[in-house]
C-alpha atoms as a PDB file:
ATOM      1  CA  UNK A   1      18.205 -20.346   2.560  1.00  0.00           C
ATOM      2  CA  UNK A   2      14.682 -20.757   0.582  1.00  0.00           C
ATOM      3  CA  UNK A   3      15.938 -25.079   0.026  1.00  0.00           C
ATOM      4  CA  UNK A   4      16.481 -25.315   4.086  1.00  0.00           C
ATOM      5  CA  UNK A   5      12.394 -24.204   4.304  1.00  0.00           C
ATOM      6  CA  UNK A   6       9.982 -26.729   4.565  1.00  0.00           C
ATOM      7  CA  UNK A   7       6.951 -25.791   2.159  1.00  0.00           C
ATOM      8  CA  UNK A   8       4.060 -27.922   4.162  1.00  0.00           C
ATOM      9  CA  UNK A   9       4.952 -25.129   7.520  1.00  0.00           C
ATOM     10  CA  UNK A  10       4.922 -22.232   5.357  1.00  0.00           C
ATOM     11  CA  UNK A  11       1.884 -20.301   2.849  1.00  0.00           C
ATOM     12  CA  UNK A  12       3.835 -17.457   2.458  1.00  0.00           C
ATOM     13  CA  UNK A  13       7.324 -15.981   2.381  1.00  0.00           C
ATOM     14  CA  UNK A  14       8.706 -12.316   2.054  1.00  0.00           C
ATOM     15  CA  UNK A  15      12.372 -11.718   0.812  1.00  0.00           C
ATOM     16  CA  UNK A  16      13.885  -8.267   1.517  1.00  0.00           C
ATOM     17  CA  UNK A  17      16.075  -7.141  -1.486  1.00  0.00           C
ATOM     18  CA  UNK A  18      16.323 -10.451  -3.869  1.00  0.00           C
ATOM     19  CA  UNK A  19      18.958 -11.179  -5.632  1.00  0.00           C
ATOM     20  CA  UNK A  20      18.514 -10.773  -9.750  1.00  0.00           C
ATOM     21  CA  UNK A  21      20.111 -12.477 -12.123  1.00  0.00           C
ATOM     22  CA  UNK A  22      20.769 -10.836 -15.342  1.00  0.00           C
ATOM     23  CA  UNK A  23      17.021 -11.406 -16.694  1.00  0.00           C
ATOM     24  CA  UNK A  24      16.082  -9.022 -13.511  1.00  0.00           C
ATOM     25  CA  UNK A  25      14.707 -11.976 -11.622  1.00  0.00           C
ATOM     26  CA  UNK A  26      14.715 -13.654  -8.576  1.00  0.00           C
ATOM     27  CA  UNK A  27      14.876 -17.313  -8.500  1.00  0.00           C
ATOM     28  CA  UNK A  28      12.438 -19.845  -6.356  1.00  0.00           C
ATOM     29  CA  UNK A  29      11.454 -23.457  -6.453  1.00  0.00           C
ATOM     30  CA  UNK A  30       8.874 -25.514  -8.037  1.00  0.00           C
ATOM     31  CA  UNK A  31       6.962 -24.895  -4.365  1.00  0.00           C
ATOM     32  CA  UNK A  32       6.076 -21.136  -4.784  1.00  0.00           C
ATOM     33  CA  UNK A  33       4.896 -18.497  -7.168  1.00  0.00           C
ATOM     34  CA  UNK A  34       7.047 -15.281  -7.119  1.00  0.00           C
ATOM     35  CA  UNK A  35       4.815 -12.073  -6.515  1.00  0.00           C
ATOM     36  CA  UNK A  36       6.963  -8.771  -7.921  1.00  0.00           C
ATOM     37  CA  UNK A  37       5.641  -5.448  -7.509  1.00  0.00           C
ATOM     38  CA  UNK A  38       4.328  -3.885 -10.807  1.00  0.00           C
ATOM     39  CA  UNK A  39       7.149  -1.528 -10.975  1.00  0.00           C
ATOM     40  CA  UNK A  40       9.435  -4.236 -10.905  1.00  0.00           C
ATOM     41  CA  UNK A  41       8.527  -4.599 -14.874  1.00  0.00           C
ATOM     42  CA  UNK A  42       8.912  -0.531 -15.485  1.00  0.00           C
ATOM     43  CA  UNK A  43      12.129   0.615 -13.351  1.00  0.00           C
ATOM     44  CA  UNK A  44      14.825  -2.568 -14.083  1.00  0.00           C
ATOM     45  CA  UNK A  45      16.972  -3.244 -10.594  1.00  0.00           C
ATOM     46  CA  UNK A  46      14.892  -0.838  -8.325  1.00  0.00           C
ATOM     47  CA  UNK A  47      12.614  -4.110  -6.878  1.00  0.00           C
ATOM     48  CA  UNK A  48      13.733  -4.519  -2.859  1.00  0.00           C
ATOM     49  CA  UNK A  49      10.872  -6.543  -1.622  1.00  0.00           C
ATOM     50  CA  UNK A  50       9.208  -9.497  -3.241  1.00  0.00           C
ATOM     51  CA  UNK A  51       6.378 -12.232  -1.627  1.00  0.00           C
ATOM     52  CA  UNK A  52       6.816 -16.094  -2.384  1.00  0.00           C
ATOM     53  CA  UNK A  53       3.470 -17.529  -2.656  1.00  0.00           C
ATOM     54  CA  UNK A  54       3.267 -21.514  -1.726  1.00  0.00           C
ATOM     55  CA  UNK A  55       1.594 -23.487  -4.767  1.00  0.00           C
ATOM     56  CA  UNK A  56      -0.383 -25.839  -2.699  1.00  0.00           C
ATOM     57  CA  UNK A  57      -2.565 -22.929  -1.435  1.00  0.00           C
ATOM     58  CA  UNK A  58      -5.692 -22.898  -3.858  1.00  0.00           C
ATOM     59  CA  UNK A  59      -5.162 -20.138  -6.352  1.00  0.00           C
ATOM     60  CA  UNK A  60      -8.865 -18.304  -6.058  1.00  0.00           C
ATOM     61  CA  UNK A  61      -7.890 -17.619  -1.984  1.00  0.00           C
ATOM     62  CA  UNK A  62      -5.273 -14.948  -2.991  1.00  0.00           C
ATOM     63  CA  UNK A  63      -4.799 -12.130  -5.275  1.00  0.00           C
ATOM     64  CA  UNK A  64      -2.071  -9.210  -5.578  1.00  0.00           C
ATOM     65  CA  UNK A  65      -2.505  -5.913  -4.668  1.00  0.00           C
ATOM     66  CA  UNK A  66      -0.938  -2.411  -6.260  1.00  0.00           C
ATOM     67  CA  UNK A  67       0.065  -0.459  -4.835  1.00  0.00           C
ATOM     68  CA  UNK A  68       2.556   1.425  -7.051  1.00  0.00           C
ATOM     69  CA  UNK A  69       6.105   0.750  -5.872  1.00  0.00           C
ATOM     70  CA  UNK A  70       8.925  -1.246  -6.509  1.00  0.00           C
ATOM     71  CA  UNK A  71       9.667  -1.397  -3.061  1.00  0.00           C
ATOM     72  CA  UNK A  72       6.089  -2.340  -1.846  1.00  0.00           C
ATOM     73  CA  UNK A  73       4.534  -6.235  -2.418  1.00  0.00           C
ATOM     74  CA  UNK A  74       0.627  -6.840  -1.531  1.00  0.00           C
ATOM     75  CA  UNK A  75      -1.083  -9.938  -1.610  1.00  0.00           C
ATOM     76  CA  UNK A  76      -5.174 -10.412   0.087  1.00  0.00           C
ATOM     77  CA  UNK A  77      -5.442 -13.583   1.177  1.00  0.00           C
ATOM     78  CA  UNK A  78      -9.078 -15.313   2.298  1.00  0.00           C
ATOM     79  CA  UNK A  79      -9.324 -17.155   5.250  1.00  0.00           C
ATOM     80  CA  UNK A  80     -12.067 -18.948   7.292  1.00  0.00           C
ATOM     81  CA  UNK A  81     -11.389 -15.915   9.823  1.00  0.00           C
ATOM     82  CA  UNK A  82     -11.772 -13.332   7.066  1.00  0.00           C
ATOM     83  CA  UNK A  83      -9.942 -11.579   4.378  1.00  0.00           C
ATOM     84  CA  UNK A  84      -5.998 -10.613   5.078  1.00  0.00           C
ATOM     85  CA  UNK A  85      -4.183  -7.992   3.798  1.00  0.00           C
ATOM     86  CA  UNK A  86      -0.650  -8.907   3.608  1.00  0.00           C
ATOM     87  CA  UNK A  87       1.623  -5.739   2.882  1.00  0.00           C
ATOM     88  CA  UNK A  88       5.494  -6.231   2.637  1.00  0.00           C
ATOM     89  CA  UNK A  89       7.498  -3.107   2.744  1.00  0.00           C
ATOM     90  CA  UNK A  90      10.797  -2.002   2.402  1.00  0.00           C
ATOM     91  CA  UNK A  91      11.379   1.678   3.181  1.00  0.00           C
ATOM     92  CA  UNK A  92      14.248   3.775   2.019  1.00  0.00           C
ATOM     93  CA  UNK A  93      17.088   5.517   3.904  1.00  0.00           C
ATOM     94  CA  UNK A  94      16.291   8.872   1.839  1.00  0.00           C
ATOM     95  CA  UNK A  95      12.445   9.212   2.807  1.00  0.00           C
ATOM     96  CA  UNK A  96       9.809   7.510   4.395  1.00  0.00           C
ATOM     97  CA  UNK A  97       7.364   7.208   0.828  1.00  0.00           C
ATOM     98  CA  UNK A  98       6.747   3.860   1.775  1.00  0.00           C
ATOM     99  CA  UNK A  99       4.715   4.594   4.736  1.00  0.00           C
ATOM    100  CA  UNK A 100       2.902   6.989   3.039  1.00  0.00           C
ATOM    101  CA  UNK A 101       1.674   4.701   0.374  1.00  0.00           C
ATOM    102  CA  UNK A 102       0.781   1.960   3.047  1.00  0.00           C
ATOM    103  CA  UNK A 103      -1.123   4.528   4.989  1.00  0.00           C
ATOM    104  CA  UNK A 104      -2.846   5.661   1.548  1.00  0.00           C
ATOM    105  CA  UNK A 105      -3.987   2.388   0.924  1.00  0.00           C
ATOM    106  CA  UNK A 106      -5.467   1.826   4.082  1.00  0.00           C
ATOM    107  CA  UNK A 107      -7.503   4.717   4.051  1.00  0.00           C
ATOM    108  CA  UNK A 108      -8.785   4.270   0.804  1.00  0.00           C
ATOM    109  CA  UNK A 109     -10.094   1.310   1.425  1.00  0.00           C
ATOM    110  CA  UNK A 110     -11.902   2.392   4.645  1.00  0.00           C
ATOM    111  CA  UNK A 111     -13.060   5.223   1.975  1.00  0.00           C
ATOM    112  CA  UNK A 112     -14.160   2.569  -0.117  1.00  0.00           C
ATOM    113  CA  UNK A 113     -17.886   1.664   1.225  1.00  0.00           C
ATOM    114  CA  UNK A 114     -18.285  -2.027   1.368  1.00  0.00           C
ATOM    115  CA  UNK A 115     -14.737  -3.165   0.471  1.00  0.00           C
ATOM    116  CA  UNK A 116     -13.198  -3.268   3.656  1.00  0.00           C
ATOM    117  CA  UNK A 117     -15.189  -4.833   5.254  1.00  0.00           C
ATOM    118  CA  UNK A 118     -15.252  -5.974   9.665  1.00  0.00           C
ATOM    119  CA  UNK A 119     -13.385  -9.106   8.833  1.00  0.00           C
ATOM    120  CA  UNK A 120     -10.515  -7.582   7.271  1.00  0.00           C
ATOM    121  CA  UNK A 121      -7.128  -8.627   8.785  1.00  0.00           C
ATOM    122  CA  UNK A 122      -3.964  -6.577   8.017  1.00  0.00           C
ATOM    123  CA  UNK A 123      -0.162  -7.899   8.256  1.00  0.00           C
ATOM    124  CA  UNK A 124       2.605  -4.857   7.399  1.00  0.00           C
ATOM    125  CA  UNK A 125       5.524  -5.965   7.823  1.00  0.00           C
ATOM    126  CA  UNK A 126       9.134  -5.079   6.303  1.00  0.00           C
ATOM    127  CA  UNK A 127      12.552  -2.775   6.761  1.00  0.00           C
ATOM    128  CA  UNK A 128      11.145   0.465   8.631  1.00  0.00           C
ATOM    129  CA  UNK A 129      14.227   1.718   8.638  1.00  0.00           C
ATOM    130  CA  UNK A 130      13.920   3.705  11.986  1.00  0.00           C
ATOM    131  CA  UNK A 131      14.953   3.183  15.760  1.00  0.00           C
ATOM    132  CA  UNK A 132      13.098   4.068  18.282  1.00  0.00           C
ATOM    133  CA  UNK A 133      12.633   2.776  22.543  1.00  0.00           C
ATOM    134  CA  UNK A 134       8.917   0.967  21.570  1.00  0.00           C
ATOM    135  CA  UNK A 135      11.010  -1.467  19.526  1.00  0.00           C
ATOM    136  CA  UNK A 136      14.832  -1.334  20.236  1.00  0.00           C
ATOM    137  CA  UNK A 137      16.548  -2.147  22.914  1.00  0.00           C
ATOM    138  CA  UNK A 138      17.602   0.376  25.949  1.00  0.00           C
ATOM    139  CA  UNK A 139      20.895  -0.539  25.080  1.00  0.00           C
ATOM    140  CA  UNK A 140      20.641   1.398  21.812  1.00  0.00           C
ATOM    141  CA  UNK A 141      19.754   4.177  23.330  1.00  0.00           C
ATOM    142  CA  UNK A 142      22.801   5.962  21.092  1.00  0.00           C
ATOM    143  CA  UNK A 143      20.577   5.295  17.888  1.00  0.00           C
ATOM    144  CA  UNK A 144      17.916   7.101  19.308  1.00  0.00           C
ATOM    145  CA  UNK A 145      18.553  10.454  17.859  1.00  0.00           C
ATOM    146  CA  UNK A 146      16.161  13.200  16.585  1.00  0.00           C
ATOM    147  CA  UNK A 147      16.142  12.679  13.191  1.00  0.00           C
ATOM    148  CA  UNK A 148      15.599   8.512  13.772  1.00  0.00           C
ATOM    149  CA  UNK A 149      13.048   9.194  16.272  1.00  0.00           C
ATOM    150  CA  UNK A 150      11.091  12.061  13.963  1.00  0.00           C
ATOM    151  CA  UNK A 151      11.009   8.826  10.997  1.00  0.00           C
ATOM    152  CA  UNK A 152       9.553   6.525  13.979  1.00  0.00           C
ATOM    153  CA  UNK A 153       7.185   8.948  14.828  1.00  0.00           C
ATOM    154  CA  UNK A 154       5.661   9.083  11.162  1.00  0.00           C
ATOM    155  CA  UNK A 155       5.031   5.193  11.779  1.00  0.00           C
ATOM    156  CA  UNK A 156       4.141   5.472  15.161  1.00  0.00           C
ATOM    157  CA  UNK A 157       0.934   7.652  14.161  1.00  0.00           C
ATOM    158  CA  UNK A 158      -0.213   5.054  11.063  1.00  0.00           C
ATOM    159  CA  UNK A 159       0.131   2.102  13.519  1.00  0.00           C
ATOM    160  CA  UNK A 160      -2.129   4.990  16.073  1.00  0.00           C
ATOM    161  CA  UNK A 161      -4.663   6.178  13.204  1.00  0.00           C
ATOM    162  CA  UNK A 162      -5.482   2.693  12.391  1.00  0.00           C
ATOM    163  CA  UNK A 163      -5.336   0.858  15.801  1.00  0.00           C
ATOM    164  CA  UNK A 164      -2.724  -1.475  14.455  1.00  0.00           C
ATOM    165  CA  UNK A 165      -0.518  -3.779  16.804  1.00  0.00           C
ATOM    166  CA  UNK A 166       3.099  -4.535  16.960  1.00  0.00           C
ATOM    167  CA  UNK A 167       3.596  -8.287  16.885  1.00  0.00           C
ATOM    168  CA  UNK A 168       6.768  -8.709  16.844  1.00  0.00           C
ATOM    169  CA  UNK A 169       7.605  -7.953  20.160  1.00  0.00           C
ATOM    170  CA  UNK A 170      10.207  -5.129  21.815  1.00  0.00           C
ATOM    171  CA  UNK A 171      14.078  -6.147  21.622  1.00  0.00           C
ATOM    172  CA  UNK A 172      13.933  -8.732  19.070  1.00  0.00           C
ATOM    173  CA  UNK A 173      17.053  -8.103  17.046  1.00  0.00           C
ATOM    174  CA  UNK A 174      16.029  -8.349  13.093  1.00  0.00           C
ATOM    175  CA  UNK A 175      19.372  -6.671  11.796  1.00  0.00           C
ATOM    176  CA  UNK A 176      23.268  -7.177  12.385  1.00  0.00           C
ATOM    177  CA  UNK A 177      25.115  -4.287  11.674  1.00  0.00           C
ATOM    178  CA  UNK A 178      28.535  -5.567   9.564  1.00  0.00           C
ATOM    179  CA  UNK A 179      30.798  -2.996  10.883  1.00  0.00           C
ATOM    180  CA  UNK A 180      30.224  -3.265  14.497  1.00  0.00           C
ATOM    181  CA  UNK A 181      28.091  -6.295  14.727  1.00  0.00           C
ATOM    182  CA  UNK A 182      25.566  -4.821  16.907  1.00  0.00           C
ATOM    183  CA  UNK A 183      21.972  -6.334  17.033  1.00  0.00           C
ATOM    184  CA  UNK A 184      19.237  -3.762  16.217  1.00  0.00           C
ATOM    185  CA  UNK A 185      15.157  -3.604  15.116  1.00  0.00           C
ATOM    186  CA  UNK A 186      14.935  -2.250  12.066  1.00  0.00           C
ATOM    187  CA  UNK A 187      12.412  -5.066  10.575  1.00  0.00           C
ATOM    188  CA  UNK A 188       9.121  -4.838  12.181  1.00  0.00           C
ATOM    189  CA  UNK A 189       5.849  -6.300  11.900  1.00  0.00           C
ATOM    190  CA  UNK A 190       2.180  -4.339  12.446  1.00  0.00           C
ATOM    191  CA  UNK A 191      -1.132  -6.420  12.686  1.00  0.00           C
ATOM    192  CA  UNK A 192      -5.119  -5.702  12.969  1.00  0.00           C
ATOM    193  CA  UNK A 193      -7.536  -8.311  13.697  1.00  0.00           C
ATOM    194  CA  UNK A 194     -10.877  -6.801  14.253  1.00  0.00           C
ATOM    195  CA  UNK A 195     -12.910  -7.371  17.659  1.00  0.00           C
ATOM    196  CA  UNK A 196      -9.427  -9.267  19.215  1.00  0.00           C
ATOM    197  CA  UNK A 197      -8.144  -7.028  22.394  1.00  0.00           C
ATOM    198  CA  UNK A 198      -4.590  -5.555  22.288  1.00  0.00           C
ATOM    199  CA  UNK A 199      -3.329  -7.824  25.011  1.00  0.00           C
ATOM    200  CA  UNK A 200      -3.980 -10.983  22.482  1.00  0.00           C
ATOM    201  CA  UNK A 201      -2.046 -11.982  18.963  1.00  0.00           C
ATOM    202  CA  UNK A 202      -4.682 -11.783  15.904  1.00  0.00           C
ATOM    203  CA  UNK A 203      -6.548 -15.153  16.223  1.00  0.00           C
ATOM    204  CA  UNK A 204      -4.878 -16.501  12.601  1.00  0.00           C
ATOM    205  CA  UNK A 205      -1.655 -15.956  14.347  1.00  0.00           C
ATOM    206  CA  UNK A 206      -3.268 -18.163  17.713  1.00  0.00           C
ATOM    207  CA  UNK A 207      -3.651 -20.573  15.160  1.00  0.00           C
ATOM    208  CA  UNK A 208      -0.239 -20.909  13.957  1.00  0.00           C
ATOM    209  CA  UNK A 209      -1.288 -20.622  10.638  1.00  0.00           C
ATOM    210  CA  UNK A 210       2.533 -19.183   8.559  1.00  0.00           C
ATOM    211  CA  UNK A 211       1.484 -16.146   7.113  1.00  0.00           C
ATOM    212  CA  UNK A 212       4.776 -14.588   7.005  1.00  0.00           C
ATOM    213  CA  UNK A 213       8.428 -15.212   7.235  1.00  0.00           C
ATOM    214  CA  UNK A 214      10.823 -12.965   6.907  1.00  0.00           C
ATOM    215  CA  UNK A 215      14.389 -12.984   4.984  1.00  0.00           C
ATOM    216  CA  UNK A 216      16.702 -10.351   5.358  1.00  0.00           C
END
């Protein structure tokens, strides 16, 4: 798929568990730098998210961030409109550790006096691995069961705590299901431009700038 993109629409692009060849890496063209996670160097096989950074974006405008999982990427990008905070996740079946790092992060950083800062922009995105009516359709009302709805929840009051926004709007399938071939939402996107009212996308995202794309 990553030959049929066009590099001059996109700056960046997440992948959702890469392939690996036998080295334990995942392969890109001479348009993008590959971002791993950290622990994609200390736990062999265990990566399932990665960021593709486009080359023709000036190297001192982004940096990685840590934040200690093989199954989280992070990269702060700056922008005329301020600094963004671009956090690919991919959240496991078994538990929802993920979140909990993503929300960890955040409020550190609001902790932090004088690093984030009224211009910060955030973009969380990734496999939430939960169903829920806010996102799915009514039609998968069956999915809706206690224990998916009590994993929603947990991201329902991040996305509360730090005034975040769901972009990608309600009923947009993001998944296939091979079995049965039903459409479902299990890929989300959150978002937080400061001073920009709920009722309007962040304004980097009125500008059509490509922050994101997802693969999955």
């Amino acid at each position: 798929m990553l030959h049929r993109i066009v590099p001059k629409r996109l700056d960046v692009i997440t992948i959702q568990e890469p392939y690996l060849d036998h080295f334990h890496n995942t392969h890109a063209n001479q348009h993008w730098y590959t971002v791993y996670p950290r622990e994609h160097f200390l736990e062999l096989g265990k990566m399932r998210s990665t960021i593709l950074m486009n080359k023709s974006m000036a190297a001192d405008v982004w940096t990685q961030i840590e934040l200690s999982s093989s199954d989280i990427t992070a990269v702060q990008i700056q922008t005329r409109r301020g600094s963004v905070l671009v956090v690919y996740m991919y959240n496991d079946n078994a538990n929802m550790v993920s979140v909990h790092k993503v929300s960890q992060y955040i409020r550190n950083k609001e902790q932090e006096r004088g690093v984030w800062g009224v211009n910060t922009h955030i973009i969380w995105l990734g496999d939430f691995k939960s169903h829920h009516p806010l996102w799915d359709e009514a039609r998968n009302s069956h999915l809706f069961m206690w224990a998916s709805l009590d994993r929603a929840q947990k991201t329902i009051e991040v996305v509360a705590n730090y005034d975040l926004q769901m972009l990608l709007p309600k009923d947009i399938p993001t998944l296939c299901a091979m079995a049965s071939q039903n459409y479902t939402h299990l890929d989300n996107c959150q978002g937080l431009s400061p001073g920009t009212p709920h009722h309007n996308p962040p304004p980097f995202i009125q500008a059509k700038l490509s922050l994101y794309y997802i693969i999955s």
